[in-house]
Protein backbone atom coordinates (compact mmCIF):
# COMPACT_ATOMS: atom_id res chain seq x y z
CA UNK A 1 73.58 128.83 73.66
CA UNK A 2 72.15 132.38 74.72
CA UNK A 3 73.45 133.62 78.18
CA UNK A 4 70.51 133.34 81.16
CA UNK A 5 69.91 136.51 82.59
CA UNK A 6 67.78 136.32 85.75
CA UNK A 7 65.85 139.52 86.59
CA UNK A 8 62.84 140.70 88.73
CA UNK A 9 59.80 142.83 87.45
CA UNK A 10 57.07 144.33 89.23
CA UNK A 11 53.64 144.96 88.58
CA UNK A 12 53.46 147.93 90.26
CA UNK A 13 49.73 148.57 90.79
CA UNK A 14 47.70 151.70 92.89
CA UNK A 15 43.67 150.91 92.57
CA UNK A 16 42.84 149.66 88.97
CA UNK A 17 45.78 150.51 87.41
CA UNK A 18 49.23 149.30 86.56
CA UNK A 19 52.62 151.03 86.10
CA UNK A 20 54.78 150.85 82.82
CA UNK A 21 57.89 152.53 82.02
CA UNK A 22 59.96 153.55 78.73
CA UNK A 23 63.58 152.48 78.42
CA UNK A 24 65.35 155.41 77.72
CA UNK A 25 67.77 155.71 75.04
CA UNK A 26 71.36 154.39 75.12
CA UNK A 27 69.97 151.63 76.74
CA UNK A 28 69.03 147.94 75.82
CA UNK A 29 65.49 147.92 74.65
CA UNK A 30 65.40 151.73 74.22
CA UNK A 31 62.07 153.01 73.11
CA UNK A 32 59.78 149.87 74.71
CA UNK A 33 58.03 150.11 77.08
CA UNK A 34 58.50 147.57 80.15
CA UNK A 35 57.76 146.49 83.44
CA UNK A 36 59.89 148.01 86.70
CA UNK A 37 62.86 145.98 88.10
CA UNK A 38 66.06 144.53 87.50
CA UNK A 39 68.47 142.02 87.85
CA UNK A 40 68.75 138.90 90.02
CA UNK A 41 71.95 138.46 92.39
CA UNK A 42 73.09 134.38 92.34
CA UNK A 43 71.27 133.19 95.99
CA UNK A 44 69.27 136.49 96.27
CA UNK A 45 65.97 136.58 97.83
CA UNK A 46 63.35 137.97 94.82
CA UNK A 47 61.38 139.89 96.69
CA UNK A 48 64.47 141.78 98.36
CA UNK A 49 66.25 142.19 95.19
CA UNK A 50 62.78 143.78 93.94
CA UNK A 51 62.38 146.02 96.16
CA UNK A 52 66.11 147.33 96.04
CA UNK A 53 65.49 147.89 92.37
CA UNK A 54 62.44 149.39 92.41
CA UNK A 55 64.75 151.45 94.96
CA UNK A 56 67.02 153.01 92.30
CA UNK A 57 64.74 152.74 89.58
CA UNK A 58 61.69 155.05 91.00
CA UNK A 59 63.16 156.56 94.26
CA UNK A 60 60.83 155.54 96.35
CA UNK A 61 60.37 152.30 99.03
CA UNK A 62 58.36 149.73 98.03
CA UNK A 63 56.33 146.77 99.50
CA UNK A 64 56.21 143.01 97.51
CA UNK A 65 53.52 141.07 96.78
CA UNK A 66 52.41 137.37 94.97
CA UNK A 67 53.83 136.22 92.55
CA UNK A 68 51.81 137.30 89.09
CA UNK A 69 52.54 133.89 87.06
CA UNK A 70 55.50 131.32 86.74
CA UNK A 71 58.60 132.58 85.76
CA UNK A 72 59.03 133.98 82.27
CA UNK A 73 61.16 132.67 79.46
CA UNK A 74 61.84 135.34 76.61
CA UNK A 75 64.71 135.08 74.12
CA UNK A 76 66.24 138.26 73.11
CA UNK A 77 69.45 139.16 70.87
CA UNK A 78 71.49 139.47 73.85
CA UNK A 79 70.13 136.90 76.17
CA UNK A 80 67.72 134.51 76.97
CA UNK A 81 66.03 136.26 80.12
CA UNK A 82 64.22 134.94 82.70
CA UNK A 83 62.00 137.07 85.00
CA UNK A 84 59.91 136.26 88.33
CA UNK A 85 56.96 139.12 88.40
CA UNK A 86 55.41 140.16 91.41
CA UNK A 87 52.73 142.42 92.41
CA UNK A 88 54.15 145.45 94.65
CA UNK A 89 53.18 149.23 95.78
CA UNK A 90 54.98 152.08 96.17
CA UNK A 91 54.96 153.37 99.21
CA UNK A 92 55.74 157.16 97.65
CA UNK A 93 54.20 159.43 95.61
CA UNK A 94 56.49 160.85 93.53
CA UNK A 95 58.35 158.97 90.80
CA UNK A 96 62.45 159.58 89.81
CA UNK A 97 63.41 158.71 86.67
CA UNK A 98 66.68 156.64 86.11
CA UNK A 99 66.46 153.77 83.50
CA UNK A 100 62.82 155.45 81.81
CA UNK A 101 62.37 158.85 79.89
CA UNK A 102 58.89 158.09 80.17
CA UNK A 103 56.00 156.71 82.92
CA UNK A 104 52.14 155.69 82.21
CA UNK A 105 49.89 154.64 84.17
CA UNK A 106 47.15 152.86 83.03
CA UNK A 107 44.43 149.39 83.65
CA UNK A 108 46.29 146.74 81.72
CA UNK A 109 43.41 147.53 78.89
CA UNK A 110 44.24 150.88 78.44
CA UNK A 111 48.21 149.56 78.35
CA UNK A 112 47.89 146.70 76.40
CA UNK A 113 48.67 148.25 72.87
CA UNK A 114 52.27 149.54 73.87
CA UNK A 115 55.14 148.75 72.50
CA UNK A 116 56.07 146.44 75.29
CA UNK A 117 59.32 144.58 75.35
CA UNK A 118 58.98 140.74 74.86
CA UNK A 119 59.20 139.48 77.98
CA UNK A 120 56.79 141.74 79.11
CA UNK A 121 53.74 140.69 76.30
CA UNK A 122 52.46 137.66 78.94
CA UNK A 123 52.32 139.63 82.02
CA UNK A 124 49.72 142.40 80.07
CA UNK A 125 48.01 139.02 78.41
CA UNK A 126 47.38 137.68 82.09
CA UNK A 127 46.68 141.16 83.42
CA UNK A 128 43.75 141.18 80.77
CA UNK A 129 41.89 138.75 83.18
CA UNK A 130 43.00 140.39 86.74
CA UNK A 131 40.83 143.20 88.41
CA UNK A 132 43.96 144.70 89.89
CA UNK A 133 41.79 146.24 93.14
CA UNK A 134 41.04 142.89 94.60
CA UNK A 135 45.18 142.25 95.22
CA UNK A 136 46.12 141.65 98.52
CA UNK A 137 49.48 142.26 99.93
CA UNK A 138 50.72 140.31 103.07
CA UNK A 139 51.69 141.57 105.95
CA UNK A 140 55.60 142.38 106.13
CA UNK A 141 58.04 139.71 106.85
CA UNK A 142 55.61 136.69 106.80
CA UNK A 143 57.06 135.73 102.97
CA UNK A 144 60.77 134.41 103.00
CA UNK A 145 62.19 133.28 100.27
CA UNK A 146 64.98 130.37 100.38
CA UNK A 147 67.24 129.27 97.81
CA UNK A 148 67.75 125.13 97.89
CA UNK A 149 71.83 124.64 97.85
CA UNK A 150 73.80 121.81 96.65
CA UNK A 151 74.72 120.58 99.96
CA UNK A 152 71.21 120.53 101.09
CA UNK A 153 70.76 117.88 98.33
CA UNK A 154 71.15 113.46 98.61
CA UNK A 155 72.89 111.87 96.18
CA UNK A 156 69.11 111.59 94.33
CA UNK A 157 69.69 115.07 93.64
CA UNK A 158 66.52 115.43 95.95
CA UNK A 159 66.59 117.85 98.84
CA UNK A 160 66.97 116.02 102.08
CA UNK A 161 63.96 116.45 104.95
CA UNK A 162 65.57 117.88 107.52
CA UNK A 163 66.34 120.88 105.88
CA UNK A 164 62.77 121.82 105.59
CA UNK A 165 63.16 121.95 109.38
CA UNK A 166 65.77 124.52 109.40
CA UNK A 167 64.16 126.49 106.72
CA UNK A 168 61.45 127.12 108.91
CA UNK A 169 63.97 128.60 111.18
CA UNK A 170 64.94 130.91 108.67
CA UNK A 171 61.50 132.17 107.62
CA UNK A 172 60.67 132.46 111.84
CA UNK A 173 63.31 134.89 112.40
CA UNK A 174 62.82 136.79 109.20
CA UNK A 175 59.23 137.14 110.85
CA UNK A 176 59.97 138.01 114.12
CA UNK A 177 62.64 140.91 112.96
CA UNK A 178 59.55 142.34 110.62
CA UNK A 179 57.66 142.75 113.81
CA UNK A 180 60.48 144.09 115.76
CA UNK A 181 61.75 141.46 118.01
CA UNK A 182 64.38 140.10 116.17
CA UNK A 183 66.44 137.19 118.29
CA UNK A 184 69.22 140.08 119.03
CA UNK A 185 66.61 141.88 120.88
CA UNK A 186 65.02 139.13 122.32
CA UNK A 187 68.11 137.67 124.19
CA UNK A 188 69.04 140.87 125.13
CA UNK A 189 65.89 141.01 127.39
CA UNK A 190 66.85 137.74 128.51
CA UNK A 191 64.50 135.55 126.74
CA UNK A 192 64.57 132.35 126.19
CA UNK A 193 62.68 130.56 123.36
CA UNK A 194 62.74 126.68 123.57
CA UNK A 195 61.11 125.16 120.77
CA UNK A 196 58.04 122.76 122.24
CA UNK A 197 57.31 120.47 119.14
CA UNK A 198 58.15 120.87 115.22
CA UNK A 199 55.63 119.14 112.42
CA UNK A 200 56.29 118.54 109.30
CA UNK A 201 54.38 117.39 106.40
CA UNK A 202 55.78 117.00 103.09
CA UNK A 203 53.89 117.16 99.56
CA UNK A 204 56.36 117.45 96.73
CA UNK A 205 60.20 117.31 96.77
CA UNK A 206 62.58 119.92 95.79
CA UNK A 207 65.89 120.29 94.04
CA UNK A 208 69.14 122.26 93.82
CA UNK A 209 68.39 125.94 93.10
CA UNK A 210 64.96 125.96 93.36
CA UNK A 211 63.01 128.72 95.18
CA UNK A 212 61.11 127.61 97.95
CA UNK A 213 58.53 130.67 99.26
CA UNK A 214 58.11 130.23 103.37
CA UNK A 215 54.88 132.25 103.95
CA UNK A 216 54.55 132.29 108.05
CA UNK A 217 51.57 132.83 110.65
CA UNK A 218 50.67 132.92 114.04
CA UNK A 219 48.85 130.16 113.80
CA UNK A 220 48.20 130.12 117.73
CA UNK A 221 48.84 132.59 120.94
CA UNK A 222 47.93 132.40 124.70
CA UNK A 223 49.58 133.97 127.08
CA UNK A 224 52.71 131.17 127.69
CA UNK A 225 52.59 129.71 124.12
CA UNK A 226 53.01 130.62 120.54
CA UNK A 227 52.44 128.26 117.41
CA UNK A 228 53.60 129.52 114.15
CA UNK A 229 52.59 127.88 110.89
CA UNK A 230 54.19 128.08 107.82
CA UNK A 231 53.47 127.21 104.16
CA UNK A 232 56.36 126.25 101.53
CA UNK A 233 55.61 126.41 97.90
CA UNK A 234 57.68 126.12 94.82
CA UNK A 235 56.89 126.51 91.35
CA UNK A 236 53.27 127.66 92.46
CA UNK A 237 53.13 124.07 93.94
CA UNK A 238 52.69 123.03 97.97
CA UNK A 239 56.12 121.64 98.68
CA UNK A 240 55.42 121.54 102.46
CA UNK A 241 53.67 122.21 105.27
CA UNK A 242 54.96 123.00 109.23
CA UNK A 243 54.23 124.11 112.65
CA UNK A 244 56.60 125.12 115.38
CA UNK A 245 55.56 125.95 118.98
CA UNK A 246 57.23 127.44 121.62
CA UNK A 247 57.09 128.78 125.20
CA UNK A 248 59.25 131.54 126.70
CA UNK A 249 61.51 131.47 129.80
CA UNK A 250 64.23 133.83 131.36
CA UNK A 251 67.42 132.10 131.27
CA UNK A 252 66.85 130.53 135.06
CA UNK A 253 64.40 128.50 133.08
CA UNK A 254 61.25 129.72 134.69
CA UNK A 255 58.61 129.92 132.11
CA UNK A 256 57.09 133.30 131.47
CA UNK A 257 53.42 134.71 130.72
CA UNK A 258 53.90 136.59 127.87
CA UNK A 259 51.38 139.68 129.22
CA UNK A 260 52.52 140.01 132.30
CA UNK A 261 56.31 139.43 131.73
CA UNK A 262 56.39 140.61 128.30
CA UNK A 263 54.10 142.98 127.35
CA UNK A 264 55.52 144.80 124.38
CA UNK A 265 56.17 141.20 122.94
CA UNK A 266 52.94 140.41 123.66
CA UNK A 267 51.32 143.17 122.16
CA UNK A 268 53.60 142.71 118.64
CA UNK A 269 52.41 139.22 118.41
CA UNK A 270 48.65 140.25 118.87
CA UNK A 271 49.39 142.90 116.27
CA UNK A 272 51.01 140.39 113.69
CA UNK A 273 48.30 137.74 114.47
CA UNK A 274 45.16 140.04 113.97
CA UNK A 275 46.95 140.92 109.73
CA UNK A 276 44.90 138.49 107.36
């Protein structure tokens, strides 16, 4: 049975046009040309582990998008790999070369007769069909991935509800650090965030190891309450759906108006709310 190697790739796009790079020699698959990325920690988030690679592979900081199409399944001499591909930008200019002795960029027409590596031959194929400058990235910190663990299983082998619950958690303060108020900052201006009401509603189960994708959203704001909504998928498929509400108080209890007591807060959320 071929080892599973689990890797990232990106589709590295600026306007119409895609990025591909040439594995330099000494390396597996040296001369072909392939997508950006790397390898897949156990438990690692995608989307971080993309943009670390893209890290040391180009030099420059990066920003993740959608997922381009399910994960790929490609069978090489060494391994049978399996790669998650996701749009992302660059956030620099310049390019540094470390695994490639060549770049191109290109619209996946112009690209498409490469000498791409096998894994790499759908992505172009679904490119084909993709006007690249009508991708939209989301705002940072409202996608969280979460990696379903054993223990967070029944004895169906079925991930038990309540976790979906905590998960939502997860994904809320992975938002609210992306905007700058992570929960070290806000107890350290003596905030207090009591959770008002959680909803849940489930669509499809999931398993042991599966990926589930958290996208969150201020779904509402006034000036003593905040609603967040969030959106689980898995496999491309709805898994779940959830809201969480909360108010604010100082840690007497007394509830607090978000513009007048917490301005900067405030402000953050308006910010976050207002990206499509």
């Amino acid at each position: 049975m071929a080892k599973q190697i689990n890797v990232v790739a990106a589709v590295v796009i600026d306007g119409a046009k895609l990025l591909a790079g040439r594995r330099e020699g000494g390396r597996l698959g040296e001369g072909f040309w392939e997508l950006p990325g790397g390898k897949l920690k156990p438990g690692e988030d995608p989307r971080q582990a993309l943009m670390r690679e893209l890290k040391e592979e180009l030099g420059t900081a990066s920003y993740i998008g959608e997922r381009v199409l399910p994960t790929v399944v490609h069978t090489y001499d060494w391994g049978e790999v399996h790669m998650q591909v996701f749009y992302a930008g660059l956030k620099g200019n310049a390019l540094t070369a470390v695994a490639h002795d060549a770049f191109r960029w290109g619209t996946p027409q112009e690209l498409a007769d490469l000498n791409w590596l096998g894994a790499a031959k759908p992505v172009i194929a679904k490119l084909q069909g993709v006007d690249l400058t009508k991708v939209v990235f989301p705002a940072a910190g409202t996608v969280y991935t979460h990696t379903v663990q054993y223990y967070e299983t029944d004895r169906m082998g079925i991930t038990h509800h309540s976790n979906y619950v905590r998960w939502m958690e997860e994904a809320r303060t992975h938002f609210l650090a992306a905007i700058g108020w992570d929960y070290a900052k806000i107890e350290a201006a003596g905030i207090i965030s009591p959770v008002v009401s959680v909803n849940c509603r489930y669509k499809r189960s999931t398993t042991f190891s599966d990926q589930v994708v958290i996208t969150t959203k201020i779904a509402a704001l006034d000036r003593v309450r905040l609603t967040l909504s969030y959106r689980m998928e898995c496999h491309d498929q709805l898994v779940c759906e959830g809201t969480s509400e909360h108010c604010f108080t100082n840690q007497d209890g007394k509830l607090l108006r978000l513009n007048r007591d917490l301005p900067d807060f405030y402000q953050a959320l308006q910010e976050a709310s207002q990206v499509k």
